[in-house]
Protein backbone atom coordinates (compact mmCIF):
# COMPACT_ATOMS: atom_id res chain seq x y z
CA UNK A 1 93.74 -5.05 116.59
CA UNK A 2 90.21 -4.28 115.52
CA UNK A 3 89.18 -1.17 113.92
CA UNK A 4 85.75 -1.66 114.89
CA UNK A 5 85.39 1.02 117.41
CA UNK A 6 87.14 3.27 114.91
CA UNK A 7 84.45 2.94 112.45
CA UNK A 8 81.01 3.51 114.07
CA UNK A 9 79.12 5.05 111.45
CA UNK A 10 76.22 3.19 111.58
CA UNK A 11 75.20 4.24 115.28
CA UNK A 12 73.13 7.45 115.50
CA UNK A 13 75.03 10.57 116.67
CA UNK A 14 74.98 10.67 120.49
CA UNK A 15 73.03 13.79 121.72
CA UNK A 16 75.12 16.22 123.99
CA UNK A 17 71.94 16.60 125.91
CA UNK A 18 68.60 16.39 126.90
CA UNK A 19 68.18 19.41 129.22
CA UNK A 20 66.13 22.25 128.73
CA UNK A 21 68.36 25.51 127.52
CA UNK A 22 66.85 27.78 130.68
CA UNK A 23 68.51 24.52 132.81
CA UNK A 24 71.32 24.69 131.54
CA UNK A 25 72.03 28.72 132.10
CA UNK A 26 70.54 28.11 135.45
CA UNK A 27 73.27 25.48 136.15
CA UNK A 28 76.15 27.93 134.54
CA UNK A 29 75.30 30.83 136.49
CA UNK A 30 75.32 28.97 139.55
CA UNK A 31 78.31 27.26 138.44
CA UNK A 32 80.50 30.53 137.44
CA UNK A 33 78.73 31.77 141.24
CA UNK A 34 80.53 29.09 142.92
CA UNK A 35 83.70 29.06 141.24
CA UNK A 36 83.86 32.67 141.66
CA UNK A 37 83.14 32.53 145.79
CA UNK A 38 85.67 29.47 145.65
CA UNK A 39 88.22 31.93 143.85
CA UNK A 40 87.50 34.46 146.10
CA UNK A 41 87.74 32.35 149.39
CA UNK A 42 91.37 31.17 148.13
CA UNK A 43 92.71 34.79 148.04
CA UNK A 44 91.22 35.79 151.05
CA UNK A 45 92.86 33.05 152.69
CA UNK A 46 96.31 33.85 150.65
CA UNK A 47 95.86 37.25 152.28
CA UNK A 48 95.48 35.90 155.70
CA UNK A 49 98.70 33.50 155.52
CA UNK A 50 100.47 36.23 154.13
CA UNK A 51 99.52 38.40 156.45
CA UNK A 52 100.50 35.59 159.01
CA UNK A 53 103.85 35.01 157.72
CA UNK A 54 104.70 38.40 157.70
CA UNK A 55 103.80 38.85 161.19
CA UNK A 56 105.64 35.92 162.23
CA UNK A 57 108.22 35.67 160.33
CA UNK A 58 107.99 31.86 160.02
CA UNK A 59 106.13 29.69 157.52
CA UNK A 60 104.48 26.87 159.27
CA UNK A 61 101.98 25.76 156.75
CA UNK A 62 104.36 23.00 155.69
CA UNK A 63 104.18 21.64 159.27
CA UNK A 64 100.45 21.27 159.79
CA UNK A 65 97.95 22.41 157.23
CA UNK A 66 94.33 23.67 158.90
CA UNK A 67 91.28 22.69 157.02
CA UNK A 68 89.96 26.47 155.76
CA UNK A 69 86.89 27.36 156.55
CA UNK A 70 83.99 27.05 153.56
CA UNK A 71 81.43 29.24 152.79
CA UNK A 72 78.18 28.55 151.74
CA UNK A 73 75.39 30.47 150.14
CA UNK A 74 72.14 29.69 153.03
CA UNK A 75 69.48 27.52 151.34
CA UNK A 76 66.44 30.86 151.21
CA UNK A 77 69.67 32.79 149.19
CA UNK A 78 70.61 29.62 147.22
CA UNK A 79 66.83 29.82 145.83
CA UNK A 80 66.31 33.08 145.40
CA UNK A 81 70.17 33.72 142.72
CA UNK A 82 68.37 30.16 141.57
CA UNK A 83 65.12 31.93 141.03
CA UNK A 84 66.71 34.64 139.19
CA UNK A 85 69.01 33.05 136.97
CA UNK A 86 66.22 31.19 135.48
CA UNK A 87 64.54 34.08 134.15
CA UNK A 88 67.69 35.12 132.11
CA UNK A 89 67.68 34.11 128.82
CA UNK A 90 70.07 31.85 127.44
CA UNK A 91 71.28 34.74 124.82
CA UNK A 92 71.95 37.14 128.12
CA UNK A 93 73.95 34.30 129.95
CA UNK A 94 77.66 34.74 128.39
CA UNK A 95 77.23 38.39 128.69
CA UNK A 96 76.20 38.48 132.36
CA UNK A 97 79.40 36.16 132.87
CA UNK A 98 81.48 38.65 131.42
CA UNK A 99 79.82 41.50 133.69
CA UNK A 100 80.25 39.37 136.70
CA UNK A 101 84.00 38.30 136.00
CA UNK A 102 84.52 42.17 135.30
CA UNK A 103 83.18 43.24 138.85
CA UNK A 104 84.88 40.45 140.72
CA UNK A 105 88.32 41.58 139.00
CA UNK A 106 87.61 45.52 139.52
CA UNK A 107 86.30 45.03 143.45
CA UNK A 108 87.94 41.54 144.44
CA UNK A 109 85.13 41.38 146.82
CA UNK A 110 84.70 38.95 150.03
CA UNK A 111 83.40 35.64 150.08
CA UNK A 112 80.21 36.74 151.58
CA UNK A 113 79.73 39.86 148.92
CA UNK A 114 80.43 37.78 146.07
CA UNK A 115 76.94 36.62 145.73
CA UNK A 116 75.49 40.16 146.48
CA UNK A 117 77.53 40.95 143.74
CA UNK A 118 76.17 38.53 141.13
CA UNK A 119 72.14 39.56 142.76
CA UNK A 120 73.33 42.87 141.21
CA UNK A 121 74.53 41.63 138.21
CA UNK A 122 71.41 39.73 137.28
CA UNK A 123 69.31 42.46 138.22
CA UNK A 124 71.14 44.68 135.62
CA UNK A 125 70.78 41.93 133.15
CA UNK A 126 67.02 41.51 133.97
CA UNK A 127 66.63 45.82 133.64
CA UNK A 128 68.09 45.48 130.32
CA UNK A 129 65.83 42.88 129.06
CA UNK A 130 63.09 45.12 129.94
CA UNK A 131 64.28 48.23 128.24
CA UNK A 132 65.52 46.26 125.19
CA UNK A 133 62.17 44.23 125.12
CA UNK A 134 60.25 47.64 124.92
CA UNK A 135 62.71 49.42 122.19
CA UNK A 136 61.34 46.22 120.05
CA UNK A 137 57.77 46.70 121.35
CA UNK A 138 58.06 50.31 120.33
CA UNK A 139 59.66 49.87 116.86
CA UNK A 140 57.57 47.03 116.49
CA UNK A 141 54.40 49.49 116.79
CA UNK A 142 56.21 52.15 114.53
CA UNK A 143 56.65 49.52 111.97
CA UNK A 144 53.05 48.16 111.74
CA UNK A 145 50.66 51.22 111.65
CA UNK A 146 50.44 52.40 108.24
CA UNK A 147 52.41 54.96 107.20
CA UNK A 148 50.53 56.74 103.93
CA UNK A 149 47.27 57.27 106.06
CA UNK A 150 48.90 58.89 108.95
CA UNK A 151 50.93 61.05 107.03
CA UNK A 152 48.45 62.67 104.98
CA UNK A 153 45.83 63.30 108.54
CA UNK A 154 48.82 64.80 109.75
CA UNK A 155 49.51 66.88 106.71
CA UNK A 156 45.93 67.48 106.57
CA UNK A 157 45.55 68.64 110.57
CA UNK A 158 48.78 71.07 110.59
CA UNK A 159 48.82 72.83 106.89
CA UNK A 160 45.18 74.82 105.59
CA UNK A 161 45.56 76.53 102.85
CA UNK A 162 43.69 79.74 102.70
CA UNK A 163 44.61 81.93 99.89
CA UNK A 164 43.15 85.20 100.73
CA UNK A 165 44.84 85.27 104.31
CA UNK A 166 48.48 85.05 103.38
CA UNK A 167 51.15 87.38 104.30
CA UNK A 168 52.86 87.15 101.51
CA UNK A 169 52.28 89.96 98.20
CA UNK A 170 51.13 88.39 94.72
CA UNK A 171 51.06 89.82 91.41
CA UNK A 172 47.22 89.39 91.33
CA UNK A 173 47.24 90.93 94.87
CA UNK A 174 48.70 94.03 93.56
CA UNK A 175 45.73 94.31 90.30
CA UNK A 176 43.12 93.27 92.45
CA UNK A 177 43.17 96.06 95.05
CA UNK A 178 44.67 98.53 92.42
CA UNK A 179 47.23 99.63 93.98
CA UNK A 180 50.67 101.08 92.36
CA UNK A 181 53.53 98.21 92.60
CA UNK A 182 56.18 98.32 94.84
CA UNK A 183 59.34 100.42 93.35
CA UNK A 184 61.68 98.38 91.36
CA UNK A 185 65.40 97.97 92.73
CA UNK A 186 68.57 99.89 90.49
CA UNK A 187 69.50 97.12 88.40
CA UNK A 188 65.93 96.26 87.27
CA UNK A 189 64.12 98.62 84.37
CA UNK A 190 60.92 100.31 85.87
CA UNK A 191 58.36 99.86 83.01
CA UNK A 192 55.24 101.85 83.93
CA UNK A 193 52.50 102.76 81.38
CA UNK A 194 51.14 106.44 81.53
CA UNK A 195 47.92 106.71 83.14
CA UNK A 196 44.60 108.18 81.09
CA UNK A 197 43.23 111.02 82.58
């Protein structure tokens, strides 16, 4: 026995493959799409025998087994979910899988909704790209204008200083305009000096 093909370490890895990334979501969506309408054609047709059965009373589907009917997405709607699906990132894929396989468990849909089903779910997908695309846009803005100049205009525009229109009563107020000082509250001494006729 050879241990020949054990030991290739000499060859150059083998590359998993040469497809684009946006190819290769394109061909999972579709993929999870069809396995999905497959899934969903098998319990619809469960539903139907059991229905059948129950109805009857008698199993038959040992005796002669029908061919069950397929369906298939029409070529326009094949292109359009196609069309879609390539637009989705391949960071967005696994989570619009997930969002999918969620809906198809909560609504166990038909065979013929199950693709307006996944329409929906890439549109959501697509609307969050957008929203999340201009979050970064803004922040993106926020973090490149400069921050000292813009904080001192605004500091500038909203707070003038005027000191001879304030509200508020000064010490030099009070000897300017010679007027007596306000009376002192109980627990402070009241110093005043006599005044000179």
């Amino acid at each position: 026995m050879s241990l020949m093909p054990w030991l290739r370490w000499n060859e150059a890895p083998a590359r998993l493959s040469s497809r684009s990334p946006a190819e290769m979501v394109l061909e999972t969506l579709m993929m999870e799409l069809e396995g999905q309408m497959r899934a969903a054609e098998r319990q619809q047709w469960e539903r139907s025998h059991a229905t059948r059965k129950i109805c009857t009373g008698v199993d038959y589907s040992w005796l002669a087994s029908t061919p069950r009917p397929t369906y298939d997405l029409s070529p326009g709607e094949r292109l359009h979910l196609e069309d879609v699906c390539a637009k989705i990132p391949p960071s967005y894929c696994g989570p619009a899988i997930l969002r999918f396989r969620q809906l198809v468990a909560k609504h166990e849909p038909e065979v013929r909704e199950v693709s307006r089903l996944f329409r929906s779910v890439l549109q959501e997908v697509l609307e969050r790209m957008k929203q999340e695309e201009e979050a970064h846009k803004l922040t993106r803005q926020w973090s490149l204008r400069p921050r000292g100049t813009l904080a001192l205009a605004t500091f500038k525009t909203r707070a003038r200083i005027a000191p001879f229109a304030s509200d508020i009563r000064t010490i030099s107020e009070d000897v300017e305009r010679d007027t007596p000082p306000p009376p002192r509250t109980w627990s402070m001494p009241e110093f005043r000096v006599p005044k000179e006729d």
